[in-house]
PDB file of N, CA and C in Angstrom:
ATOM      1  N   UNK A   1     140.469  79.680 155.019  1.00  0.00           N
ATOM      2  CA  UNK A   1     140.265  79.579 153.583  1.00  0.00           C
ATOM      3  C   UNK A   1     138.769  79.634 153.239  1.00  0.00           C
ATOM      4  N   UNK A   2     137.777  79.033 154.082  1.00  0.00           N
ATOM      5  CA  UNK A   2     136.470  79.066 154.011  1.00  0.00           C
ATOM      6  C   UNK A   2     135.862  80.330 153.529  1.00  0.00           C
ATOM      7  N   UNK A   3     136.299  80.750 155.107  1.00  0.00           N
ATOM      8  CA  UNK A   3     135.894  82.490 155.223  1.00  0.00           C
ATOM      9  C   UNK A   3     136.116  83.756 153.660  1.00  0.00           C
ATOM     10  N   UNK A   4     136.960  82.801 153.172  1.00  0.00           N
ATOM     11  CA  UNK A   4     137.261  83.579 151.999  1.00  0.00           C
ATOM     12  C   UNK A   4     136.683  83.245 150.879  1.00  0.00           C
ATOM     13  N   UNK A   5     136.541  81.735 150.488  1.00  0.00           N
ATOM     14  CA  UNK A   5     136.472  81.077 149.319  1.00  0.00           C
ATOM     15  C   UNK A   5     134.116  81.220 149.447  1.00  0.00           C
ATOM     16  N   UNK A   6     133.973  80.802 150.291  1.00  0.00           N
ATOM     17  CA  UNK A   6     132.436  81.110 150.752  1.00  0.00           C
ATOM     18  C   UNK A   6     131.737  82.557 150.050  1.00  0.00           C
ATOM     19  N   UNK A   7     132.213  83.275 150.326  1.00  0.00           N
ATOM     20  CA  UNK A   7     131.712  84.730 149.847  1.00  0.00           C
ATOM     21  C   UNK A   7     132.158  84.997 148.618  1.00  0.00           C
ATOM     22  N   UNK A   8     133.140  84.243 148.344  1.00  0.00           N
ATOM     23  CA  UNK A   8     133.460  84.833 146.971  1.00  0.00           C
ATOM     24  C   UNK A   8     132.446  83.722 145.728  1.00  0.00           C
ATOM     25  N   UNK A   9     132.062  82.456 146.109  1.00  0.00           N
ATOM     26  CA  UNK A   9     131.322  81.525 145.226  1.00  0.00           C
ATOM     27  C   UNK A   9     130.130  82.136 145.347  1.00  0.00           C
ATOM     28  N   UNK A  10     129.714  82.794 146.978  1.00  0.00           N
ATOM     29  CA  UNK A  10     128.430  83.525 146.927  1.00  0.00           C
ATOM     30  C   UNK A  10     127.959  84.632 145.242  1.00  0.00           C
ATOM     31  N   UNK A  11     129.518  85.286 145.591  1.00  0.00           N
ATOM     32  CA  UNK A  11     129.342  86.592 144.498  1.00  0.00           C
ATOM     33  C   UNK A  11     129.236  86.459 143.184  1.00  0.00           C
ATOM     34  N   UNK A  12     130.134  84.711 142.568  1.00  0.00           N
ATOM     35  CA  UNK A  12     130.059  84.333 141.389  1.00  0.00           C
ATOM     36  C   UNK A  12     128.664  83.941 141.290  1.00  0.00           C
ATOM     37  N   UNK A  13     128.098  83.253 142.019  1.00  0.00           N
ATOM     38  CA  UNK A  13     126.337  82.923 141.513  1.00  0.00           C
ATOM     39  C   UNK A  13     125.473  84.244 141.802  1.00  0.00           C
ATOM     40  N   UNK A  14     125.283  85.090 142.488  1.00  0.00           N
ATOM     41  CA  UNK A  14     124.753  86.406 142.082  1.00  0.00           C
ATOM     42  C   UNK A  14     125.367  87.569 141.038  1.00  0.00           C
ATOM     43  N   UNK A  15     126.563  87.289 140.539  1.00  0.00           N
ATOM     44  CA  UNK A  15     126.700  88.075 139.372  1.00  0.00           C
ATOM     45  C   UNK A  15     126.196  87.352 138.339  1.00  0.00           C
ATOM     46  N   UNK A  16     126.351  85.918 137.999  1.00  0.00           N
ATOM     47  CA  UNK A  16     126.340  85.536 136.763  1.00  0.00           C
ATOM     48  C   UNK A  16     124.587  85.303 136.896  1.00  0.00           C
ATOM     49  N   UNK A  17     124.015  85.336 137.905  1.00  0.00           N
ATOM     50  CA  UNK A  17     122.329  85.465 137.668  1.00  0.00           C
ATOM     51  C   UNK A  17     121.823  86.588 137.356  1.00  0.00           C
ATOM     52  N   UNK A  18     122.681  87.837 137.960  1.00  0.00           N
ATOM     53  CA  UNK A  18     121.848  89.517 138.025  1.00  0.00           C
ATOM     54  C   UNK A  18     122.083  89.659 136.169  1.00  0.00           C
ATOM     55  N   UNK A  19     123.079  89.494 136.050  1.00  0.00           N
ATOM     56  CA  UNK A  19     124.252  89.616 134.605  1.00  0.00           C
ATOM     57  C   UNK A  19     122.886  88.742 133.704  1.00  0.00           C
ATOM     58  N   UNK A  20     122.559  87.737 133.312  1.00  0.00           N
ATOM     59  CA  UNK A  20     121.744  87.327 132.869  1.00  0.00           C
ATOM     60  C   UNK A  20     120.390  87.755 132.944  1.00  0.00           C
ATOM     61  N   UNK A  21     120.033  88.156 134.306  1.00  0.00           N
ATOM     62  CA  UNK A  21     118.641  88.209 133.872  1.00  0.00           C
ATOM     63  C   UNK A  21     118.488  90.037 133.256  1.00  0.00           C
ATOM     64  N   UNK A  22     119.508  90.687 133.793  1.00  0.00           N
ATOM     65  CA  UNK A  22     119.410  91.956 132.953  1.00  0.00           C
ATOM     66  C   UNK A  22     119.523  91.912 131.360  1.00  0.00           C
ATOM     67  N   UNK A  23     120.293  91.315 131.076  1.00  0.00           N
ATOM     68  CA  UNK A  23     120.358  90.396 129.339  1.00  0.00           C
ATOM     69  C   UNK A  23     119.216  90.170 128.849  1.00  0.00           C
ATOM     70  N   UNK A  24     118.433  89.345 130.091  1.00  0.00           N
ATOM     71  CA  UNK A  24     117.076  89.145 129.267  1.00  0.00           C
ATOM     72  C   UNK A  24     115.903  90.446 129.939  1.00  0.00           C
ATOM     73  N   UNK A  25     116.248  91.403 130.447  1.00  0.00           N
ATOM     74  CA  UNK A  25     115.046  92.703 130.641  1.00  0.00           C
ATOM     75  C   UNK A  25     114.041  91.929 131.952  1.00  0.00           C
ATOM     76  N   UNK A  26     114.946  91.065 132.541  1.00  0.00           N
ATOM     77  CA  UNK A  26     113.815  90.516 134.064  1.00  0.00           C
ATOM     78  C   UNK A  26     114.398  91.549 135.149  1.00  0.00           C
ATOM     79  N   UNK A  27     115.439  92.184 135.247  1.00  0.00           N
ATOM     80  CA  UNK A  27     116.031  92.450 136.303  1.00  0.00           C
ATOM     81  C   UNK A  27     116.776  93.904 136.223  1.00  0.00           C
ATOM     82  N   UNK A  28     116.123  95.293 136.869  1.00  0.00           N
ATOM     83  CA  UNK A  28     116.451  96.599 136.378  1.00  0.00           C
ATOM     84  C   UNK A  28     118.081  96.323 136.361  1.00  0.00           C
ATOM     85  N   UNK A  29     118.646  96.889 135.465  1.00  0.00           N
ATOM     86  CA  UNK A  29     119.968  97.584 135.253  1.00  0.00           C
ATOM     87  C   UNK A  29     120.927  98.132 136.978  1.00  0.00           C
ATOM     88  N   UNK A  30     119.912  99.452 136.828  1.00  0.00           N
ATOM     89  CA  UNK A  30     120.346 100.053 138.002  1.00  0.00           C
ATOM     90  C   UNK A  30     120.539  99.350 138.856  1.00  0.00           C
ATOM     91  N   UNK A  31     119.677  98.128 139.159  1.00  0.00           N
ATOM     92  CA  UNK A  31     120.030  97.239 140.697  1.00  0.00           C
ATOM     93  C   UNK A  31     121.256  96.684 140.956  1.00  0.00           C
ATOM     94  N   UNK A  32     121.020  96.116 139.629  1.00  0.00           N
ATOM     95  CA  UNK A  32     122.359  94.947 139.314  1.00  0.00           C
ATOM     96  C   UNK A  32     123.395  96.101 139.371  1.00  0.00           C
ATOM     97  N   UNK A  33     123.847  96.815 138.977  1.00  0.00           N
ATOM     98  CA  UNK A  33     124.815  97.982 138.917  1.00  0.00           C
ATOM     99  C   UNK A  33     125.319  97.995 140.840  1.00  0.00           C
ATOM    100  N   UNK A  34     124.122  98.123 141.290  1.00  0.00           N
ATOM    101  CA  UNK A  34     124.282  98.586 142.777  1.00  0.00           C
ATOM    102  C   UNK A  34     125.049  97.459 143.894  1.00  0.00           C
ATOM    103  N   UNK A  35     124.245  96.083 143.258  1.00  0.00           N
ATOM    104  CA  UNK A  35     124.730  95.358 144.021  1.00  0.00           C
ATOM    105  C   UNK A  35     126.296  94.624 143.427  1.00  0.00           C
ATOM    106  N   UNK A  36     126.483  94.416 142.291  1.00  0.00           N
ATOM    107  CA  UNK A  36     127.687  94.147 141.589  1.00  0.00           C
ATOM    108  C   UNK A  36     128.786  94.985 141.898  1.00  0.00           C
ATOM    109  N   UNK A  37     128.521  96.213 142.074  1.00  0.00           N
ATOM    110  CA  UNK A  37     129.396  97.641 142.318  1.00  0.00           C
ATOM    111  C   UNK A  37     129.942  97.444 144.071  1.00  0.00           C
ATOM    112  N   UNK A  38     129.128  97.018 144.706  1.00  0.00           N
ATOM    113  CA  UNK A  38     129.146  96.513 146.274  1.00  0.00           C
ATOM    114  C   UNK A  38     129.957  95.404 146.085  1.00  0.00           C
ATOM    115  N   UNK A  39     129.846  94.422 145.900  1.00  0.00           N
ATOM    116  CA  UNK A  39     130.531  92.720 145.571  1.00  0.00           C
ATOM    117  C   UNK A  39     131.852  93.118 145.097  1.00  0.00           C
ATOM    118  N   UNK A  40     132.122  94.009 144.560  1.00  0.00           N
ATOM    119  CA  UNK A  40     133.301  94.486 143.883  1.00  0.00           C
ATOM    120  C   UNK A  40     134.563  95.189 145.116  1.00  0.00           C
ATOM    121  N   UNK A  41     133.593  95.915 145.609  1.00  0.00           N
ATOM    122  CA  UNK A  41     134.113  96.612 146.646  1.00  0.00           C
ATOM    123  C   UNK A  41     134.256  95.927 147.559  1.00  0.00           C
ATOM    124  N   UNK A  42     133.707  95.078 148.285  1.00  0.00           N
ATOM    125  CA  UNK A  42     133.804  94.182 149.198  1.00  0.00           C
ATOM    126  C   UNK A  42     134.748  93.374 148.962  1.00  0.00           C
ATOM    127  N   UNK A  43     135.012  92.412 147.948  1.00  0.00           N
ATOM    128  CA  UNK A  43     135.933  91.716 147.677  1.00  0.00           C
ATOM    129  C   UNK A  43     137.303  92.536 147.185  1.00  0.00           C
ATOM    130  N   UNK A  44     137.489  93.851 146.686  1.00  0.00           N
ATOM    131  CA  UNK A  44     138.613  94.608 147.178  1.00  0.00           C
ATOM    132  C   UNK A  44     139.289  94.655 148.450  1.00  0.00           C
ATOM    133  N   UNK A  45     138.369  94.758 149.262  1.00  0.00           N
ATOM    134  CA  UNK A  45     138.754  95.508 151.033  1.00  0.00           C
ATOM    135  C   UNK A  45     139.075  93.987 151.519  1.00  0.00           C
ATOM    136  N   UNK A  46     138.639  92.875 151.025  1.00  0.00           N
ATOM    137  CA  UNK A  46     138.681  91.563 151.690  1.00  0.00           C
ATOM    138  C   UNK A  46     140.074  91.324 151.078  1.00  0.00           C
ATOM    139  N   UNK A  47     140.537  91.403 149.796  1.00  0.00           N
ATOM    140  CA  UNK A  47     141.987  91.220 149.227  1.00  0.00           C
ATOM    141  C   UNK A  47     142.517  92.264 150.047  1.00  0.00           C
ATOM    142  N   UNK A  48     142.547  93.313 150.018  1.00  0.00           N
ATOM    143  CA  UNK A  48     143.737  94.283 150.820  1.00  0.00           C
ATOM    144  C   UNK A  48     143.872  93.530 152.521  1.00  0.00           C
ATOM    145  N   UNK A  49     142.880  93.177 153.161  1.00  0.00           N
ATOM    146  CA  UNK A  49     142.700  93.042 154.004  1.00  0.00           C
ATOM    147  C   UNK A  49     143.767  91.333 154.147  1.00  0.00           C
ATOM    148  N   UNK A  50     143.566  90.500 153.133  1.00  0.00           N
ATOM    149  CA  UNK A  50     143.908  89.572 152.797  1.00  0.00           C
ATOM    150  C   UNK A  50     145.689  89.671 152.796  1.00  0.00           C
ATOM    151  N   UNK A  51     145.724  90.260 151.950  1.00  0.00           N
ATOM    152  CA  UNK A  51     147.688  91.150 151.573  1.00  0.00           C
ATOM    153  C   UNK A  51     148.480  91.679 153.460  1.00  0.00           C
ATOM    154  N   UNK A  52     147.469  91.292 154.158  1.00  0.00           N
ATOM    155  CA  UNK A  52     147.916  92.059 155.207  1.00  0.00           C
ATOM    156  C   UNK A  52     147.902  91.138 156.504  1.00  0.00           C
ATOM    157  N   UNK A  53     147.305  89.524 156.285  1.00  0.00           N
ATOM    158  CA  UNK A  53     147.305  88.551 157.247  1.00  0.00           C
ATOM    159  C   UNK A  53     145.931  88.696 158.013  1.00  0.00           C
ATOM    160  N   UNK A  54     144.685  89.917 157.227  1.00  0.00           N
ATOM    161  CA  UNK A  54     143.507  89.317 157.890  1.00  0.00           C
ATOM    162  C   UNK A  54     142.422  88.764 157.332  1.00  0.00           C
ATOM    163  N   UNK A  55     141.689  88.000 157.427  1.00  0.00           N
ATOM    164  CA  UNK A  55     140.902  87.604 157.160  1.00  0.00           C
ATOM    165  C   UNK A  55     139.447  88.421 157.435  1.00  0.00           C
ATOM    166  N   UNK A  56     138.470  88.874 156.628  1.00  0.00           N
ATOM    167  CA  UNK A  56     137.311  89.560 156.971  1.00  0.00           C
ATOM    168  C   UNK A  56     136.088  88.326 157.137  1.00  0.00           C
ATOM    169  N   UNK A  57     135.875  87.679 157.766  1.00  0.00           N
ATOM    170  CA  UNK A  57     134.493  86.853 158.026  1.00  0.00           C
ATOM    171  C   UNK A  57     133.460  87.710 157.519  1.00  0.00           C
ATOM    172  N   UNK A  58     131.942  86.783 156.903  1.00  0.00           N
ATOM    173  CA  UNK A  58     130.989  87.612 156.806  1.00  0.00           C
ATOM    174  C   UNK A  58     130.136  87.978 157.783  1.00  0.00           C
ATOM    175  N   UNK A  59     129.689  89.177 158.006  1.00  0.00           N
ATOM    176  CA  UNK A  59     128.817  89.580 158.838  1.00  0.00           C
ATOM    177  C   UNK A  59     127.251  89.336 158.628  1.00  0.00           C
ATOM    178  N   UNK A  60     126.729  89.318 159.920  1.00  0.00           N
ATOM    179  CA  UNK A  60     125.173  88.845 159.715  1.00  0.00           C
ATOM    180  C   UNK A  60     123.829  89.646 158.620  1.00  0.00           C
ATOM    181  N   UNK A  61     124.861  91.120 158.418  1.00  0.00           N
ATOM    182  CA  UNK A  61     124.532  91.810 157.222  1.00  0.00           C
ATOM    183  C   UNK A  61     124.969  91.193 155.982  1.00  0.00           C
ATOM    184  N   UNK A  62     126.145  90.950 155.746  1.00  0.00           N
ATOM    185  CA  UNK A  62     126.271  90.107 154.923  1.00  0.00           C
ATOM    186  C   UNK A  62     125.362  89.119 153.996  1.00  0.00           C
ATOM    187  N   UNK A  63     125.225  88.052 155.457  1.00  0.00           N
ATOM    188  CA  UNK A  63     124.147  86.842 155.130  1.00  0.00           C
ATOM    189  C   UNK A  63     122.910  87.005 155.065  1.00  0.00           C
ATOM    190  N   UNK A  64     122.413  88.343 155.136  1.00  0.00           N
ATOM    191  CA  UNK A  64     121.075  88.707 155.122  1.00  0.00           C
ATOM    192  C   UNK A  64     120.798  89.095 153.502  1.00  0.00           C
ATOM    193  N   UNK A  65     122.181  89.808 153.345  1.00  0.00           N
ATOM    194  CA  UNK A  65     122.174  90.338 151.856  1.00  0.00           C
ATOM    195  C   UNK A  65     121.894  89.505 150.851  1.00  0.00           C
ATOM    196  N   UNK A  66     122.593  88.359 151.126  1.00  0.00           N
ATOM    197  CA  UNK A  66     122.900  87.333 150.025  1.00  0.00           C
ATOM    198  C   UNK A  66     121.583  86.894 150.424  1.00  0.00           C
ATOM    199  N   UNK A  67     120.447  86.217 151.251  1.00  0.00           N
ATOM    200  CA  UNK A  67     119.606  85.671 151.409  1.00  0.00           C
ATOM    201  C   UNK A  67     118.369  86.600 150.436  1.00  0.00           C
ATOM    202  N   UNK A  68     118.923  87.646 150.644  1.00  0.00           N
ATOM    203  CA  UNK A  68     117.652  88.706 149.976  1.00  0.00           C
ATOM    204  C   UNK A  68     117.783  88.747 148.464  1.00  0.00           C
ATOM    205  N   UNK A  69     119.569  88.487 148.336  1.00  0.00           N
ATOM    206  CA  UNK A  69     119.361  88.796 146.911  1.00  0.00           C
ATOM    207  C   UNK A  69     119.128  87.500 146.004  1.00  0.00           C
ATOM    208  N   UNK A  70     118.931  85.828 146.893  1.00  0.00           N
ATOM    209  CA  UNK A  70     118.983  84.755 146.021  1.00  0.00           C
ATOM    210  C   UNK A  70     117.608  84.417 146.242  1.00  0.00           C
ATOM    211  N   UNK A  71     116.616  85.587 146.967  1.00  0.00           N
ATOM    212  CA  UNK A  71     115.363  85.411 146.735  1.00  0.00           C
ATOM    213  C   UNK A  71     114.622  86.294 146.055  1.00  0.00           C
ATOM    214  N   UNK A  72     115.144  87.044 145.610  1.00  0.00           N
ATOM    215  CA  UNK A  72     115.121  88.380 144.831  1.00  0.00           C
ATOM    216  C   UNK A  72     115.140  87.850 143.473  1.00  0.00           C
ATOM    217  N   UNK A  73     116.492  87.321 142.759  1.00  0.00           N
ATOM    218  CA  UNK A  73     116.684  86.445 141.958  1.00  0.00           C
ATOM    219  C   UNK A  73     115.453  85.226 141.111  1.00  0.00           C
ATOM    220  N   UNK A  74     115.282  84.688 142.457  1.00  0.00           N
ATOM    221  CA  UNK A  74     114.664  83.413 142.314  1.00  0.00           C
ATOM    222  C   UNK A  74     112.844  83.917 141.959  1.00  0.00           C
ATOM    223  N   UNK A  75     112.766  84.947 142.509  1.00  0.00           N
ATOM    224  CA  UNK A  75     110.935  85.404 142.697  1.00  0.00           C
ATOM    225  C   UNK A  75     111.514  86.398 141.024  1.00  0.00           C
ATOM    226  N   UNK A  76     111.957  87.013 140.816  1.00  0.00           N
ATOM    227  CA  UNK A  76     112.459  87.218 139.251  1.00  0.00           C
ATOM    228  C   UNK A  76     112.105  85.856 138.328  1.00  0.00           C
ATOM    229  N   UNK A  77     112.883  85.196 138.672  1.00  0.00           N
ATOM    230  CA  UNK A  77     113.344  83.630 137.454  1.00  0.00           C
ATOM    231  C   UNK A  77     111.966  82.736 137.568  1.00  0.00           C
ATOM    232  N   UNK A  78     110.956  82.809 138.364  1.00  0.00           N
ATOM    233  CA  UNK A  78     110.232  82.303 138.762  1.00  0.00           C
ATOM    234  C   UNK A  78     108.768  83.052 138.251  1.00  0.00           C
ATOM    235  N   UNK A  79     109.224  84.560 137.891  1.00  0.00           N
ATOM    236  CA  UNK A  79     107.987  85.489 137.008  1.00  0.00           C
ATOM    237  C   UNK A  79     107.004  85.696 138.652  1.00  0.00           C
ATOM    238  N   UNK A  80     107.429  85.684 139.288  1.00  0.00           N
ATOM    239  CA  UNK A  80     106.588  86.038 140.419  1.00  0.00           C
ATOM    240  C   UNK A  80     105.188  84.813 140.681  1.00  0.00           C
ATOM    241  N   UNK A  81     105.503  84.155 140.160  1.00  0.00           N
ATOM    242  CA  UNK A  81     104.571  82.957 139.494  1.00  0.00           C
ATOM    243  C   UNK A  81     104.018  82.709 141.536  1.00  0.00           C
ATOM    244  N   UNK A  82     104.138  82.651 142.352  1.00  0.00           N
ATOM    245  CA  UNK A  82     104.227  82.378 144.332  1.00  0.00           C
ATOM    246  C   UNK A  82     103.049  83.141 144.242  1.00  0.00           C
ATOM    247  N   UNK A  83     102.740  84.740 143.915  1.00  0.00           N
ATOM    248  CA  UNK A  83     102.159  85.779 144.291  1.00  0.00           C
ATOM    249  C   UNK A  83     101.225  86.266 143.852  1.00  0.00           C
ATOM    250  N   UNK A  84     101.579  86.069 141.958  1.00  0.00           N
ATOM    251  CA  UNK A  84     100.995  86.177 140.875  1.00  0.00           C
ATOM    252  C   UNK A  84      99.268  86.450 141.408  1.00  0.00           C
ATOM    253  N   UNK A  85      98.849  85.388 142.051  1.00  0.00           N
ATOM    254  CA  UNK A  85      97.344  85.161 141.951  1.00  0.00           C
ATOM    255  C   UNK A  85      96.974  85.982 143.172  1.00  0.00           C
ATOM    256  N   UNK A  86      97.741  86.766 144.121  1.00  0.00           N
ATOM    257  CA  UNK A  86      97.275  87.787 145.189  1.00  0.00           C
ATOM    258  C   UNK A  86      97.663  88.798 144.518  1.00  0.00           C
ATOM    259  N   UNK A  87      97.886  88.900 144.000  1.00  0.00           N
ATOM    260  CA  UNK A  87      98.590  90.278 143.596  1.00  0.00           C
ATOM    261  C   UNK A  87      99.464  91.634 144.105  1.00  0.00           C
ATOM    262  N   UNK A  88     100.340  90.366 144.784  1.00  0.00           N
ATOM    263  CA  UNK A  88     101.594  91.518 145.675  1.00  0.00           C
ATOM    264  C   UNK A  88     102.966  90.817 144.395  1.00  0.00           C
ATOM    265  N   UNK A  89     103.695  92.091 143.995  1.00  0.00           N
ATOM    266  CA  UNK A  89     104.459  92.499 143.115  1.00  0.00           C
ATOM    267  C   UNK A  89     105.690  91.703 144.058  1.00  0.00           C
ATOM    268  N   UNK A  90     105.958  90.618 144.673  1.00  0.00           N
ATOM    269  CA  UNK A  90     107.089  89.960 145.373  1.00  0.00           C
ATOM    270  C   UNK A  90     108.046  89.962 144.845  1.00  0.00           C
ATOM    271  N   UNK A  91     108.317  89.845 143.443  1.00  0.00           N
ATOM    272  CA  UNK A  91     110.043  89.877 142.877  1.00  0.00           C
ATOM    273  C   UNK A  91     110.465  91.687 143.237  1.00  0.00           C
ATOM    274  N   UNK A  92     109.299  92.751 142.775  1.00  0.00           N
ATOM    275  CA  UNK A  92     109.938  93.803 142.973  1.00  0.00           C
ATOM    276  C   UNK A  92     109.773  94.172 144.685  1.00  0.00           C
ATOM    277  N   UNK A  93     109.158  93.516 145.083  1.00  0.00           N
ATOM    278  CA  UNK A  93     109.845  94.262 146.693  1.00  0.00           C
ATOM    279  C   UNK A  93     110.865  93.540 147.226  1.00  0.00           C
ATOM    280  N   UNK A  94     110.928  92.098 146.639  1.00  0.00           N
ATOM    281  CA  UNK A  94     112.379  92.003 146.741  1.00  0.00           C
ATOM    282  C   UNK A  94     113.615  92.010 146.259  1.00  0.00           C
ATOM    283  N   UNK A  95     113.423  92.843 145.164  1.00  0.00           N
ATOM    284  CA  UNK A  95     115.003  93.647 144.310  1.00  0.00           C
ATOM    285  C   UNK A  95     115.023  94.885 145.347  1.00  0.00           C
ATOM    286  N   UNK A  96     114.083  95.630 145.858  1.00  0.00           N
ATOM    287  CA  UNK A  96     114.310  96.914 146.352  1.00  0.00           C
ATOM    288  C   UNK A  96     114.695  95.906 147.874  1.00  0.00           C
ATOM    289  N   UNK A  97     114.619  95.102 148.333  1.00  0.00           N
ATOM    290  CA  UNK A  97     114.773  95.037 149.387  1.00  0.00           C
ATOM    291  C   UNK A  97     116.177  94.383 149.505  1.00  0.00           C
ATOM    292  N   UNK A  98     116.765  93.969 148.639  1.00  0.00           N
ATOM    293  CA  UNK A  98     117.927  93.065 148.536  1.00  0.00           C
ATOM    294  C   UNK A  98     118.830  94.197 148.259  1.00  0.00           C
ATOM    295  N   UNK A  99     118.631  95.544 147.449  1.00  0.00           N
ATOM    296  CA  UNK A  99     119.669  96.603 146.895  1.00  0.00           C
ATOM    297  C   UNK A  99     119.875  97.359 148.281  1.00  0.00           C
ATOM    298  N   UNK A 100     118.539  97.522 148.841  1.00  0.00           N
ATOM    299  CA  UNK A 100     118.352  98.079 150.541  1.00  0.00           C
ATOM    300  C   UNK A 100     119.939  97.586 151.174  1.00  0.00           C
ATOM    301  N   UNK A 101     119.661  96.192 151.526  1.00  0.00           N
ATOM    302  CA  UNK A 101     120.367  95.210 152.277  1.00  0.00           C
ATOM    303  C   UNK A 101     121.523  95.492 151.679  1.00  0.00           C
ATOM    304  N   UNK A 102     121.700  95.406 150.436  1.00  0.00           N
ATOM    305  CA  UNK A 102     123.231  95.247 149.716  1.00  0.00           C
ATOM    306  C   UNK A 102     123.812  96.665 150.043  1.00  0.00           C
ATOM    307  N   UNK A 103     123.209  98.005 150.127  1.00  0.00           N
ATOM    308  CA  UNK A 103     124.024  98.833 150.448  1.00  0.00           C
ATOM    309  C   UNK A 103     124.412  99.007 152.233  1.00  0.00           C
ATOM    310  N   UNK A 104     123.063  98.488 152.837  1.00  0.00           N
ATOM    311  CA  UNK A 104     124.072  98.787 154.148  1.00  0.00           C
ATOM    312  C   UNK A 104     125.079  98.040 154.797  1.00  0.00           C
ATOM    313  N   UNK A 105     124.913  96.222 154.229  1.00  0.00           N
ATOM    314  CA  UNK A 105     126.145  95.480 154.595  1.00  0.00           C
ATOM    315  C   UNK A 105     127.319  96.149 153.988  1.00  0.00           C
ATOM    316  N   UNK A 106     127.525  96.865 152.756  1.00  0.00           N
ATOM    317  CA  UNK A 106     128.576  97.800 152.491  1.00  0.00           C
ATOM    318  C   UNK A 106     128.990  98.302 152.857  1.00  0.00           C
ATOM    319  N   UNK A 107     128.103  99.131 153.655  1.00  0.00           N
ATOM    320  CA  UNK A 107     128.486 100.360 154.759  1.00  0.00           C
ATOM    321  C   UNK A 107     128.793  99.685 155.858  1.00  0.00           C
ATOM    322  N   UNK A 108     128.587  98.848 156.397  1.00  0.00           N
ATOM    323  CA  UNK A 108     128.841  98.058 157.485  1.00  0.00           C
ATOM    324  C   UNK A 108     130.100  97.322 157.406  1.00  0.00           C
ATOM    325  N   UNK A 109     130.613  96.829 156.482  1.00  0.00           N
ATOM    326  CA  UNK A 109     132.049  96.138 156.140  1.00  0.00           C
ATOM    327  C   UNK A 109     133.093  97.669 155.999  1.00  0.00           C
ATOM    328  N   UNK A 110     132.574  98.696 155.624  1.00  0.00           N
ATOM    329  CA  UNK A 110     133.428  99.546 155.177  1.00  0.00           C
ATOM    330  C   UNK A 110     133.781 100.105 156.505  1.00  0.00           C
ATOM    331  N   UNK A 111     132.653 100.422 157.201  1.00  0.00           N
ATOM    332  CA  UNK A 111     133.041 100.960 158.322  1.00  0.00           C
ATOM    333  C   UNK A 111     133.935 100.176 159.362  1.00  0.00           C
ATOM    334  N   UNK A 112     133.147  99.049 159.566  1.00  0.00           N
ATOM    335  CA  UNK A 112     133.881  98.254 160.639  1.00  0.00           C
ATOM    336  C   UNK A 112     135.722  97.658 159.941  1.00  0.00           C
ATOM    337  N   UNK A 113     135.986  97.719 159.095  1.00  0.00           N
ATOM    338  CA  UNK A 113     136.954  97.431 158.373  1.00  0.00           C
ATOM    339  C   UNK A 113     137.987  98.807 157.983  1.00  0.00           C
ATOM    340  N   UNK A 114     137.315 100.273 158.001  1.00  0.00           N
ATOM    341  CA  UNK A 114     138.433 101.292 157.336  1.00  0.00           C
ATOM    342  C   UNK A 114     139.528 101.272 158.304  1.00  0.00           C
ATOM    343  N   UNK A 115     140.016 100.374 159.288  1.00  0.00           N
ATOM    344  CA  UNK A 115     142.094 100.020 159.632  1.00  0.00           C
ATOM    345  C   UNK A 115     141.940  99.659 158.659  1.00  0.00           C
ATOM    346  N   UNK A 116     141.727  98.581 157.836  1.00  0.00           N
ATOM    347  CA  UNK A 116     142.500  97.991 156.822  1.00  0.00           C
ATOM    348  C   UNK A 116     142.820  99.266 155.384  1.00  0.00           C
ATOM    349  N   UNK A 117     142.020 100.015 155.446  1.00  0.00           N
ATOM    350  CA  UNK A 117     142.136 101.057 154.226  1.00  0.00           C
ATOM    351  C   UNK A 117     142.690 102.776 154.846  1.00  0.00           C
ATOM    352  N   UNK A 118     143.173 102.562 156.163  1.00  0.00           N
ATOM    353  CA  UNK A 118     143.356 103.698 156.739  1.00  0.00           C
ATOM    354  C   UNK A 118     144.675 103.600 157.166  1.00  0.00           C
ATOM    355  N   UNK A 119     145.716 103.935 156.593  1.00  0.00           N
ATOM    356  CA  UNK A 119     146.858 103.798 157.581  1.00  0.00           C
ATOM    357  C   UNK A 119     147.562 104.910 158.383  1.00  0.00           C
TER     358      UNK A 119
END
């Protein structure tokens, strides 16, 4: 139940943060699109997968994703305020680095997972 309920509370606090801060113009469109569009898909293949007696655990891509994107988030909500005074742009290398991450754990669940979508 973990394995399931874990990733999915993950996805409710990174949608309802990306979802907001695009509302307020902190956080490109396109990203949020990319990684929401992924979360979507993932939690599809995890229900089919689910309908069928398996359980998908997250992968270490996975947990990398989510780590990138609740620091991604946070250096956003935070105005880069850490960096501000060196002047390295840290919220945007880490939206590009979290959308990075978010598409290949995608590819990585999709692949290691198409039995469940292949019959």
């Amino acid at each position: 139940m973990g394995k399931f309920l874990d990733p999915l509370a993950d996805k409710l606090l990174i949608t309802a943060a990306f979802i907001s801060l695009v509302g307020l113009d902190l956080f490109p469109a396109w990203a949020a699109i990319i990684i929401l569009s992924r979360e979507f898909a993932v939690t599809g293949l995890r229900l089919v997968a689910s309908g069928e007696g398996n359980v998908i655990a997250a992968s270490i891509w996975g947990k990398w994703k989510t780590v990138s994107q609740i620091v991604a988030a946070s250096a956003v909500m935070l105005h880069n305020m850490i960096f501000e005074w060196v002047g390295i742009p840290f919220s945007t290398i880490m939206i590009y680095v979290a959308v990075l991450l978010t598409i290949l754990s995608g590819v990585d669940y999709f692949i290691k997972n198409r039995h469940v979508l292949i019959k």
